[in-house]
N, C-alpha and C. Protein backbone atom coordinates (compact mmCIF):
# COMPACT_ATOMS: atom_id res chain seq x y z
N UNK A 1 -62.06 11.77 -72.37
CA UNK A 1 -63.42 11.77 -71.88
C UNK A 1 -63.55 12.84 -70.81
N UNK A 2 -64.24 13.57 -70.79
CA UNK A 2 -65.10 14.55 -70.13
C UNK A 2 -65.38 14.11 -68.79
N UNK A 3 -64.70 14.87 -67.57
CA UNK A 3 -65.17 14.26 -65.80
C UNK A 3 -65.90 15.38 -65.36
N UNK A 4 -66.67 16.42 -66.08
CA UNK A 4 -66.80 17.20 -65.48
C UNK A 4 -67.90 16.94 -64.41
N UNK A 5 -68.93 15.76 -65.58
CA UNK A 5 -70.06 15.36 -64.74
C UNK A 5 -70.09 14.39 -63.61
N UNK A 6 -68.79 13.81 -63.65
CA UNK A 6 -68.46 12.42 -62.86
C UNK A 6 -68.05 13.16 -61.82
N UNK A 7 -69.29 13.04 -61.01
CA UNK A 7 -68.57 13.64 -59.28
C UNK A 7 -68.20 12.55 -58.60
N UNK A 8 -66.83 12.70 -57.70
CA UNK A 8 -66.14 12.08 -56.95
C UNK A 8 -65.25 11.30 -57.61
N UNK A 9 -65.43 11.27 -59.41
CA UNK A 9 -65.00 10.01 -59.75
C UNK A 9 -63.68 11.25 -60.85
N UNK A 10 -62.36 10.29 -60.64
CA UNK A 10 -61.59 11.56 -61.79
C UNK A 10 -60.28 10.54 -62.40
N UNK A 11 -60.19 10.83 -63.64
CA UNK A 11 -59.14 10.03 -64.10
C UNK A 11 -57.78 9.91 -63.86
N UNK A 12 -57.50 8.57 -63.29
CA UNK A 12 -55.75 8.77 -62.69
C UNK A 12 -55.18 8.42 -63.60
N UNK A 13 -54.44 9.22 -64.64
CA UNK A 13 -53.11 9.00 -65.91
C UNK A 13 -53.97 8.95 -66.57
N UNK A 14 -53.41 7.64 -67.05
CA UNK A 14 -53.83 6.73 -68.55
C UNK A 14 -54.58 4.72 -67.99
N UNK A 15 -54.20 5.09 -66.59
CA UNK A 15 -54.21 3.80 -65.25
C UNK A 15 -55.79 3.40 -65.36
N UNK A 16 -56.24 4.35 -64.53
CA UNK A 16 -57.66 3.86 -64.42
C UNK A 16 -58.71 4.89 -63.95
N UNK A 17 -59.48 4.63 -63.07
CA UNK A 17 -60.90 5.78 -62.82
C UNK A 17 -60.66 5.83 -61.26
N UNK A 18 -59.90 6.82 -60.73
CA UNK A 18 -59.82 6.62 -59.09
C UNK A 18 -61.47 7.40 -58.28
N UNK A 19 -61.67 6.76 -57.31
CA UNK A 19 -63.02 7.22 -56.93
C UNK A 19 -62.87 7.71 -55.51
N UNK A 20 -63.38 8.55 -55.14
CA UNK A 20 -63.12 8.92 -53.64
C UNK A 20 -64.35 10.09 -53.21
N UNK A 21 -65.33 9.11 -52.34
CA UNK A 21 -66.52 9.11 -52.53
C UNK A 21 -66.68 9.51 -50.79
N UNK A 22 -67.37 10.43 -50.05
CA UNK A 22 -67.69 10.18 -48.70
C UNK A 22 -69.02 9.43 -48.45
N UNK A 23 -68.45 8.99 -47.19
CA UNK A 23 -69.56 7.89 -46.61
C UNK A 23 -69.90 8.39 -45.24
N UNK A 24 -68.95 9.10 -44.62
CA UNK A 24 -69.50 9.10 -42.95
C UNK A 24 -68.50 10.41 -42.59
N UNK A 25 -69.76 10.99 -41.19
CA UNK A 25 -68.73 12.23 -40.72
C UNK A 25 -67.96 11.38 -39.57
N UNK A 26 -67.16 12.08 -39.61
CA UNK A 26 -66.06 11.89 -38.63
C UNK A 26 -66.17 12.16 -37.12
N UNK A 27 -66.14 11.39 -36.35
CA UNK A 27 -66.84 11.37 -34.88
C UNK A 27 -67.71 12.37 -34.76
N UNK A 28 -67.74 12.88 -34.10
CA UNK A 28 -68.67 13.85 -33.47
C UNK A 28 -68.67 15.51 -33.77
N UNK A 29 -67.81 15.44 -35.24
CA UNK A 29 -67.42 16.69 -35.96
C UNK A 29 -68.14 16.80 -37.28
N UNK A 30 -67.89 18.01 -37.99
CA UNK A 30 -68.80 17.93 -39.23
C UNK A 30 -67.70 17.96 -40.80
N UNK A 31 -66.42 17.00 -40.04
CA UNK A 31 -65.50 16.49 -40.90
C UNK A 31 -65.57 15.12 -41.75
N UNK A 32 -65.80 15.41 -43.01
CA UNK A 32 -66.54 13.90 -43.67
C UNK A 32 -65.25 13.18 -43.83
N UNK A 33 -65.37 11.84 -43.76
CA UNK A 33 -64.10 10.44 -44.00
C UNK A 33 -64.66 9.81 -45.18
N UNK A 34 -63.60 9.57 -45.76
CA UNK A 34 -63.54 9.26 -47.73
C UNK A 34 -63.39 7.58 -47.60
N UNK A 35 -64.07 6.80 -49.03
CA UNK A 35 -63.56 5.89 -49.32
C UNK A 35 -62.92 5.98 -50.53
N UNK A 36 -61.74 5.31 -50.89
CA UNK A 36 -61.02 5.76 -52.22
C UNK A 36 -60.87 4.67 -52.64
N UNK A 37 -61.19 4.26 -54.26
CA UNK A 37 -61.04 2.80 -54.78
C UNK A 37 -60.37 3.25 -56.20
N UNK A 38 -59.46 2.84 -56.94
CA UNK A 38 -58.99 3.01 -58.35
C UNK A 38 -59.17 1.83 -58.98
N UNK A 39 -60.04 2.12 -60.04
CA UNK A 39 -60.63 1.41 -60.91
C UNK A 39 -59.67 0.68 -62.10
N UNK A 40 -58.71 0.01 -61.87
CA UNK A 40 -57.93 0.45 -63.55
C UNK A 40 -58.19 -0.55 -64.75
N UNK A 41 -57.84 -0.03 -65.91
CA UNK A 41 -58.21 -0.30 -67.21
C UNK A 41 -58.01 -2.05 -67.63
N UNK A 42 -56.83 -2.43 -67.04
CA UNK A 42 -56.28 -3.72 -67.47
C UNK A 42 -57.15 -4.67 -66.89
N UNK A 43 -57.22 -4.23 -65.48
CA UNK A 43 -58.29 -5.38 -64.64
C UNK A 43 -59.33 -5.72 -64.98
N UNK A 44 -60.31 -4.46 -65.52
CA UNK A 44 -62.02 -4.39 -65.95
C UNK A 44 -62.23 -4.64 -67.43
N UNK A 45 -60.69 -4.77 -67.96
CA UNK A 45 -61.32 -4.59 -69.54
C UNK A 45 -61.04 -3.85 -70.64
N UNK A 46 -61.83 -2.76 -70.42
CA UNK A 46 -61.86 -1.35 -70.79
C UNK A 46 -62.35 0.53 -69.73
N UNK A 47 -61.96 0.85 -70.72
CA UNK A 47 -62.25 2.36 -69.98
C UNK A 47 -63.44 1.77 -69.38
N UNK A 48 -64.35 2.17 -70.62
CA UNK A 48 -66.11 2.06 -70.28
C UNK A 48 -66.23 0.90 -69.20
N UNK A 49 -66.08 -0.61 -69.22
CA UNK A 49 -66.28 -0.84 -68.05
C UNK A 49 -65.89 -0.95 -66.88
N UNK A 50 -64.24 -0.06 -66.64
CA UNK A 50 -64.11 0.11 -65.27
C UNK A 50 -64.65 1.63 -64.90
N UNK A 51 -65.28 2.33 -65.81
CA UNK A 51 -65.85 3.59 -65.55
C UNK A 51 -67.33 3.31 -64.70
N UNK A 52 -67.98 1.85 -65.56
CA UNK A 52 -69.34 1.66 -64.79
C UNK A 52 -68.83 0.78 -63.29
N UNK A 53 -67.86 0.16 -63.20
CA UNK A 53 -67.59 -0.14 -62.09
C UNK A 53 -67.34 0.54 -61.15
N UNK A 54 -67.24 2.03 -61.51
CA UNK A 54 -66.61 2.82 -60.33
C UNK A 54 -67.88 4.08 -60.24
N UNK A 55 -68.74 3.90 -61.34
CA UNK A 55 -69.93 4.72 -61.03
C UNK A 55 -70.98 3.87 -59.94
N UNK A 56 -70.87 2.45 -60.20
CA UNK A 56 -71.57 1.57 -59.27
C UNK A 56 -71.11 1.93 -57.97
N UNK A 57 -69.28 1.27 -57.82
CA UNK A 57 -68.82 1.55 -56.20
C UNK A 57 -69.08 3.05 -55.76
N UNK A 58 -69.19 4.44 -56.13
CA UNK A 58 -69.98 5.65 -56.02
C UNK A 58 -71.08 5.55 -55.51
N UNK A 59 -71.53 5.41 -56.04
CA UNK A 59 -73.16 5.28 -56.38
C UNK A 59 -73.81 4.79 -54.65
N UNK A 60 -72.98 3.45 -54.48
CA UNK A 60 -73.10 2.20 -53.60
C UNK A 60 -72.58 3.09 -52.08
N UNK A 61 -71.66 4.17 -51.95
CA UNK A 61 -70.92 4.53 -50.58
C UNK A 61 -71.15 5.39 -50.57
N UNK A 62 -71.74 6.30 -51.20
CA UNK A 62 -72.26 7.60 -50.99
C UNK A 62 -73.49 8.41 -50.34
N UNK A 63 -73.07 9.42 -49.46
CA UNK A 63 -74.07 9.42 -48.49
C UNK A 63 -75.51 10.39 -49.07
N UNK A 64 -76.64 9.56 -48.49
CA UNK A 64 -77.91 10.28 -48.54
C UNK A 64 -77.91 11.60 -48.58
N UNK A 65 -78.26 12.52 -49.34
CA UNK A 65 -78.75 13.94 -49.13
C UNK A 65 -77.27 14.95 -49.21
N UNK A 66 -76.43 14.57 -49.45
CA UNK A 66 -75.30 15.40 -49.58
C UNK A 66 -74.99 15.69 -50.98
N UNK A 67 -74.94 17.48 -50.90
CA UNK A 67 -74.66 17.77 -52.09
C UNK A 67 -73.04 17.64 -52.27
N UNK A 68 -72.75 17.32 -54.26
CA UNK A 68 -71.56 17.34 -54.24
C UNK A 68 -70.52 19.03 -54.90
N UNK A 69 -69.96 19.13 -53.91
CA UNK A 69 -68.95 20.21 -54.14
C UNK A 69 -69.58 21.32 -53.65
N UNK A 70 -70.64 21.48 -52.67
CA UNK A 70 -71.83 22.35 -51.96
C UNK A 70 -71.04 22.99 -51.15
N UNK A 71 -70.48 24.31 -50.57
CA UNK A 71 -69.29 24.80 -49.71
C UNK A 71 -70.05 25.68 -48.97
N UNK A 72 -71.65 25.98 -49.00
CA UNK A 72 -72.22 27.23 -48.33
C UNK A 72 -71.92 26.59 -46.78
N UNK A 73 -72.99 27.83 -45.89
CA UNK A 73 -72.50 28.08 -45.04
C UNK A 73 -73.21 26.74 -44.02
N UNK A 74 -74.59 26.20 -44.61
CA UNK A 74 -75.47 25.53 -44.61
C UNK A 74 -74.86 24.09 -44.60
N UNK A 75 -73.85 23.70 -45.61
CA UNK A 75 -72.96 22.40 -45.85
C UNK A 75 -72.73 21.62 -44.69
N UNK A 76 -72.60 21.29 -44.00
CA UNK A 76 -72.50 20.82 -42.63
C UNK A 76 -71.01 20.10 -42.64
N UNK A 77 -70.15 20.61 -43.19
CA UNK A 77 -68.97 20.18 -43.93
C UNK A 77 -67.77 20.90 -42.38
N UNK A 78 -68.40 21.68 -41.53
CA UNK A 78 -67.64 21.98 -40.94
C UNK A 78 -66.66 23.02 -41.43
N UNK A 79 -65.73 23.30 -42.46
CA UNK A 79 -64.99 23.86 -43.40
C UNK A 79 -65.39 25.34 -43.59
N UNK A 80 -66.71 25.23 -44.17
CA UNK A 80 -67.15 27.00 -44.73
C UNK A 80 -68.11 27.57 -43.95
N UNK A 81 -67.51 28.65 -43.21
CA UNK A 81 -68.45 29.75 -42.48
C UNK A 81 -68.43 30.99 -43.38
N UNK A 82 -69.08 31.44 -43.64
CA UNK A 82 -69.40 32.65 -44.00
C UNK A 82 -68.86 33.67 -43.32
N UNK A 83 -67.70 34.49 -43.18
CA UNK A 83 -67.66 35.65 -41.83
C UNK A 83 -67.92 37.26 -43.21
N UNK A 84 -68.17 37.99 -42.37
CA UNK A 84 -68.00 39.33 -43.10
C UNK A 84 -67.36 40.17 -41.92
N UNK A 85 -66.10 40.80 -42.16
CA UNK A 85 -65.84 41.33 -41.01
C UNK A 85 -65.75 43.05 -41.50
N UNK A 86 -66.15 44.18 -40.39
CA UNK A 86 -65.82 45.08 -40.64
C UNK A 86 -65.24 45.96 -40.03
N UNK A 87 -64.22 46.77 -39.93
CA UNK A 87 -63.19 47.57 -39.21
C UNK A 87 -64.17 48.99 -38.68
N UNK A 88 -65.08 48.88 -37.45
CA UNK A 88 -65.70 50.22 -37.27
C UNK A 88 -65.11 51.10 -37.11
N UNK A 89 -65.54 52.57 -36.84
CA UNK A 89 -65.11 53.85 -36.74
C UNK A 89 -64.71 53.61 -34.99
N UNK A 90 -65.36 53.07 -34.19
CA UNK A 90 -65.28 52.97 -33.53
C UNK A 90 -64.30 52.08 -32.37
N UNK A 91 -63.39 51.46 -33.37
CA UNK A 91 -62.74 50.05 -33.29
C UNK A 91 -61.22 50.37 -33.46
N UNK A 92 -60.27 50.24 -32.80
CA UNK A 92 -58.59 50.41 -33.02
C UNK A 92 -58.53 49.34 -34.01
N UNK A 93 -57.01 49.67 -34.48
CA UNK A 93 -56.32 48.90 -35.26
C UNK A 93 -56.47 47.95 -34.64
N UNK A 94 -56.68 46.11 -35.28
CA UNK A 94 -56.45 44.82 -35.56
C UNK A 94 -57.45 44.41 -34.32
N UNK A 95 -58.65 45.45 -34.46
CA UNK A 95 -59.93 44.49 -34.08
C UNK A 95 -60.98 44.67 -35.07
N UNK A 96 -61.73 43.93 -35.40
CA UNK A 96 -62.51 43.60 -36.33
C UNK A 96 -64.14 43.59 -35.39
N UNK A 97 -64.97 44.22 -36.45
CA UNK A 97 -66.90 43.69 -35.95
C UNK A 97 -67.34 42.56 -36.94
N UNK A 98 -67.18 41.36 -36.75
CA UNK A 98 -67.28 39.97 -37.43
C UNK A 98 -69.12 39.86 -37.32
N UNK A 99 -69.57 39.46 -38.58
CA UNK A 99 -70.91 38.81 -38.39
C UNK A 99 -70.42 37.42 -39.09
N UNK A 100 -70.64 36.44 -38.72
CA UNK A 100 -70.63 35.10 -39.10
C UNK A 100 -71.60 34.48 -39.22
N UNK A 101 -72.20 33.33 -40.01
CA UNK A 101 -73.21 32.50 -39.96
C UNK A 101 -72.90 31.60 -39.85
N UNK A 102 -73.25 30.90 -38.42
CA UNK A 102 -72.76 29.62 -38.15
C UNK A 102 -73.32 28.25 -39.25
N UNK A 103 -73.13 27.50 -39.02
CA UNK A 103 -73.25 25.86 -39.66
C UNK A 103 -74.58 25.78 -39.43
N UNK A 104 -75.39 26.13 -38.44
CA UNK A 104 -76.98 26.05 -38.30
C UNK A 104 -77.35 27.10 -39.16
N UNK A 105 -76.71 27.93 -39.79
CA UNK A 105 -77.64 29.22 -40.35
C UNK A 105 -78.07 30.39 -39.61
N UNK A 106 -77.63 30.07 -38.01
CA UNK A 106 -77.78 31.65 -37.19
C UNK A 106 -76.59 32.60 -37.33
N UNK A 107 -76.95 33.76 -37.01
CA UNK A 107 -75.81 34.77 -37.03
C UNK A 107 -75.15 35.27 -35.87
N UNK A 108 -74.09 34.99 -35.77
CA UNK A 108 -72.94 35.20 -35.03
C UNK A 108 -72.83 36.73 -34.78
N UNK A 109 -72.64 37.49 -33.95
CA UNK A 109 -71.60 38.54 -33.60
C UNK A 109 -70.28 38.69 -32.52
N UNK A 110 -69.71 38.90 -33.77
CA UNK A 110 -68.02 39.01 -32.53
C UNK A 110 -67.08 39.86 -32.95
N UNK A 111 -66.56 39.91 -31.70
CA UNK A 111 -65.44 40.88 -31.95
C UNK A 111 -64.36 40.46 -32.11
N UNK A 112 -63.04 40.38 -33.24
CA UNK A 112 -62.46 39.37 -33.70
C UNK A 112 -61.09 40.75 -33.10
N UNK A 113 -59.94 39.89 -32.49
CA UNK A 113 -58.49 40.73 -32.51
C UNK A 113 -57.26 39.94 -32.77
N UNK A 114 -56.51 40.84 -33.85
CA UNK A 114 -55.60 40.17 -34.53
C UNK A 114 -54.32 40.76 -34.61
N UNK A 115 -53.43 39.83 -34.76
CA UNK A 115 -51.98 40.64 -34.61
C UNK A 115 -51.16 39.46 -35.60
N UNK A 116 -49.65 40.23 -36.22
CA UNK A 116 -49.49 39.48 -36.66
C UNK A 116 -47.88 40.22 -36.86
N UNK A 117 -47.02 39.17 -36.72
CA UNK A 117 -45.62 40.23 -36.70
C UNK A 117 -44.64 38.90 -37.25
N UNK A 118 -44.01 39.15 -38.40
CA UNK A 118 -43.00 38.03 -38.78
C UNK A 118 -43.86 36.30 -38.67
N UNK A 119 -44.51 35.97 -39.23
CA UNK A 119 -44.75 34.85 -39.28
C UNK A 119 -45.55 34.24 -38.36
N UNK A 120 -45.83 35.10 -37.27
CA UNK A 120 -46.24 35.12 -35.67
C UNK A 120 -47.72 35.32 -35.85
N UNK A 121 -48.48 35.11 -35.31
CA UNK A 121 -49.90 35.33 -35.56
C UNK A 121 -50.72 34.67 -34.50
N UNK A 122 -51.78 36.12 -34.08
CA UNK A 122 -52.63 35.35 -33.02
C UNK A 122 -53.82 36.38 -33.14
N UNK A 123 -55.12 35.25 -32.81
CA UNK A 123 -56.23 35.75 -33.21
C UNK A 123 -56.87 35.17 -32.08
N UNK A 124 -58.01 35.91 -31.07
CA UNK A 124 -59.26 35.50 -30.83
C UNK A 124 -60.45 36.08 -30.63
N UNK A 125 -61.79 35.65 -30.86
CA UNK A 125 -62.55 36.23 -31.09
C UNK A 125 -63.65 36.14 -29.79
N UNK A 126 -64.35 37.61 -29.58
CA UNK A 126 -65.70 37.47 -28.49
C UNK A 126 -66.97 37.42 -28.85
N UNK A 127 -67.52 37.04 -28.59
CA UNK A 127 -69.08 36.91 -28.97
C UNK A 127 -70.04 37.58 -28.31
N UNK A 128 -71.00 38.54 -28.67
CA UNK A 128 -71.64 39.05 -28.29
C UNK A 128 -73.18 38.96 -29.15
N UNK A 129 -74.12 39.93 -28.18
CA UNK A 129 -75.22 40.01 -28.25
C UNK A 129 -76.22 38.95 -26.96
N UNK A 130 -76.04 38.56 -26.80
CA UNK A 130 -76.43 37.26 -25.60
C UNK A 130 -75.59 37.31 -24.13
N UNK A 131 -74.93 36.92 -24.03
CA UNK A 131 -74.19 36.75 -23.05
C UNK A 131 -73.69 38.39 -22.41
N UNK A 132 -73.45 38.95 -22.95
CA UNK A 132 -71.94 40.13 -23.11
C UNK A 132 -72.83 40.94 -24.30
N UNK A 133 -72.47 42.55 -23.70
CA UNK A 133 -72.60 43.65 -24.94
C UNK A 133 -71.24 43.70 -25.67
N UNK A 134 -71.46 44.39 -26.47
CA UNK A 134 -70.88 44.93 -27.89
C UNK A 134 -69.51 45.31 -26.99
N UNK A 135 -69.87 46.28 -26.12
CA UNK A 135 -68.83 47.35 -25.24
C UNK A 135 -67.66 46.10 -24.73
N UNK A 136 -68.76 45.03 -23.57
CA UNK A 136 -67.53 44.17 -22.91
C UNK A 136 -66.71 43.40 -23.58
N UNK A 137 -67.46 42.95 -24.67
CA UNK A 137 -66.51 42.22 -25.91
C UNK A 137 -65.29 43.34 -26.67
N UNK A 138 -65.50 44.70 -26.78
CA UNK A 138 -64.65 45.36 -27.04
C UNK A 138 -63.01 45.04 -25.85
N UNK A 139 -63.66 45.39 -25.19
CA UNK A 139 -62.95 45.13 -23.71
C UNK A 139 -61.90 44.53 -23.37
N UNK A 140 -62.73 43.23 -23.56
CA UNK A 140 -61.93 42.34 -23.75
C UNK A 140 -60.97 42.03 -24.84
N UNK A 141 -61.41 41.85 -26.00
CA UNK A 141 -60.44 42.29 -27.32
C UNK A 141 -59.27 42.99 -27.30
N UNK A 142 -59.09 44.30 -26.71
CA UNK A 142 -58.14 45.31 -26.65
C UNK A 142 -57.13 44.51 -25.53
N UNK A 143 -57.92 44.20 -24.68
CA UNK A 143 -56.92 43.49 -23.21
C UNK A 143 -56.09 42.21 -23.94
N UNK A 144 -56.83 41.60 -24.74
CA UNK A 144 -56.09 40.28 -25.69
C UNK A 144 -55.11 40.74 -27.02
N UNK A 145 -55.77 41.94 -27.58
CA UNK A 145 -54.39 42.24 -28.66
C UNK A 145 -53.54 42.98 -27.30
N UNK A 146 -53.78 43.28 -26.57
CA UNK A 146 -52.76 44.06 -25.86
C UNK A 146 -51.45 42.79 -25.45
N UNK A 147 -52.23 41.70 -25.33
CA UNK A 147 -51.41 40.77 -24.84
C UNK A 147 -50.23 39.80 -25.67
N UNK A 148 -51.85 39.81 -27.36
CA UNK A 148 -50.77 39.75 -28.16
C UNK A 148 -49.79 40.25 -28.46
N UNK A 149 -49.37 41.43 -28.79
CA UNK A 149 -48.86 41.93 -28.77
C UNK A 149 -47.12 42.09 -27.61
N UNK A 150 -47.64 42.17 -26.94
CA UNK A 150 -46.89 41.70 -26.02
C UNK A 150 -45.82 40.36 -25.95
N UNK A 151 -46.77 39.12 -26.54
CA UNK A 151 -46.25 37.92 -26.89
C UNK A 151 -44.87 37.90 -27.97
N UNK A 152 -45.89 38.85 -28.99
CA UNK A 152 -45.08 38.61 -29.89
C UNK A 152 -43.47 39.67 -30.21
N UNK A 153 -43.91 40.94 -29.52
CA UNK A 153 -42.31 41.59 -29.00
C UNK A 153 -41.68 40.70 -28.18
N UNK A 154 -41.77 39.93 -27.34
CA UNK A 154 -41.02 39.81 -26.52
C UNK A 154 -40.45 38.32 -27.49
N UNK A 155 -41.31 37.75 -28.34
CA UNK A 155 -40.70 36.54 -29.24
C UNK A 155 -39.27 36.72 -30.13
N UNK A 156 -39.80 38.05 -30.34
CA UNK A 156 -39.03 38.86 -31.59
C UNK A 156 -37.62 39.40 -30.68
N UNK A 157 -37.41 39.62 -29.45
CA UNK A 157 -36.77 40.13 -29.00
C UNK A 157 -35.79 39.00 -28.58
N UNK A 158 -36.35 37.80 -28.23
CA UNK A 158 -35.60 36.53 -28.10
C UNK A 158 -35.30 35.61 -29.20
N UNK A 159 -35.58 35.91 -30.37
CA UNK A 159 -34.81 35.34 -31.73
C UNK A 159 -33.91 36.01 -31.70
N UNK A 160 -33.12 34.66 -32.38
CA UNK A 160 -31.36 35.10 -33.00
C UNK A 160 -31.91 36.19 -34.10
């Protein structure tokens, strides 16, 4: 049988219909918390009616207005931002001009700096347009890969 249409709901083996359905975000984040129920075959009967039993328990815990498998930037899922980053003419190696669209749908500008040496990796980003120009966020960036950098020779220099 065909799950393509059965959202949340997907067949475990030959067992039964496992369901794992969200109901609620997670404190005060835009991280959703699951209920998971497995439906199986021996208990209900048959396929077909532990399939309607588990389209009911779905149906029954699932939250208002949420699309399923929806990943835009809009999702309130916390998870998917949109970034587009681009390396200006104007910009050294392992800083980035980031436009992002936040979770509300406004647009972000930052200046993103990155380093990355053996497994080692460090990133942070400035925000501008409001607070801070383009320039001081540069600024700052260079002073932070400078530091990365720094971190991570001196890591590399103290491994066996």
């Amino acid at each position: 049988m065909s799950t393509s249409n059965l959202h949340y709901i997907s067949a475990h083996g030959t067992t039964g219909w496992l369901v794992r359905v969200p109901y609620a975000y997670f404190d005060h984040s835009k991280t959703l918390r699951y209920k998971q129920k497995l439906f199986t075959f021996i208990k209900h009967g048959s396929s077909d009616e532990a399939l309607d039993k588990a389209i009911e328990f779905r149906d029954h815990h699932k939250m208002a207005g949420l699309e399923y498998n929806y990943r835009g930037a809009t999702a309130g899922n916390g998870k998917q931002v949109r970034r587009k980053r681009v390396r200006g003419h104007d910009l050294p190696f392992g800083i980035t001009d980031t436009l992002r669209l936040s979770r509300q749908g406004k647009e972000e500008h930052l200046i993103t700096a990155q380093a990355c040496c053996e497994n080692i990796r460090r990133t942070t980003s400035f925000m501008y347009g409001h607070s801070r120009s383009r320039e001081e966020a540069i600024v700052e960036a260079k002073e932070a890969l400078a530091l990365f950098l720094r971190e991570i020779e001196e890591s590399t220099d103290t491994a066996p």
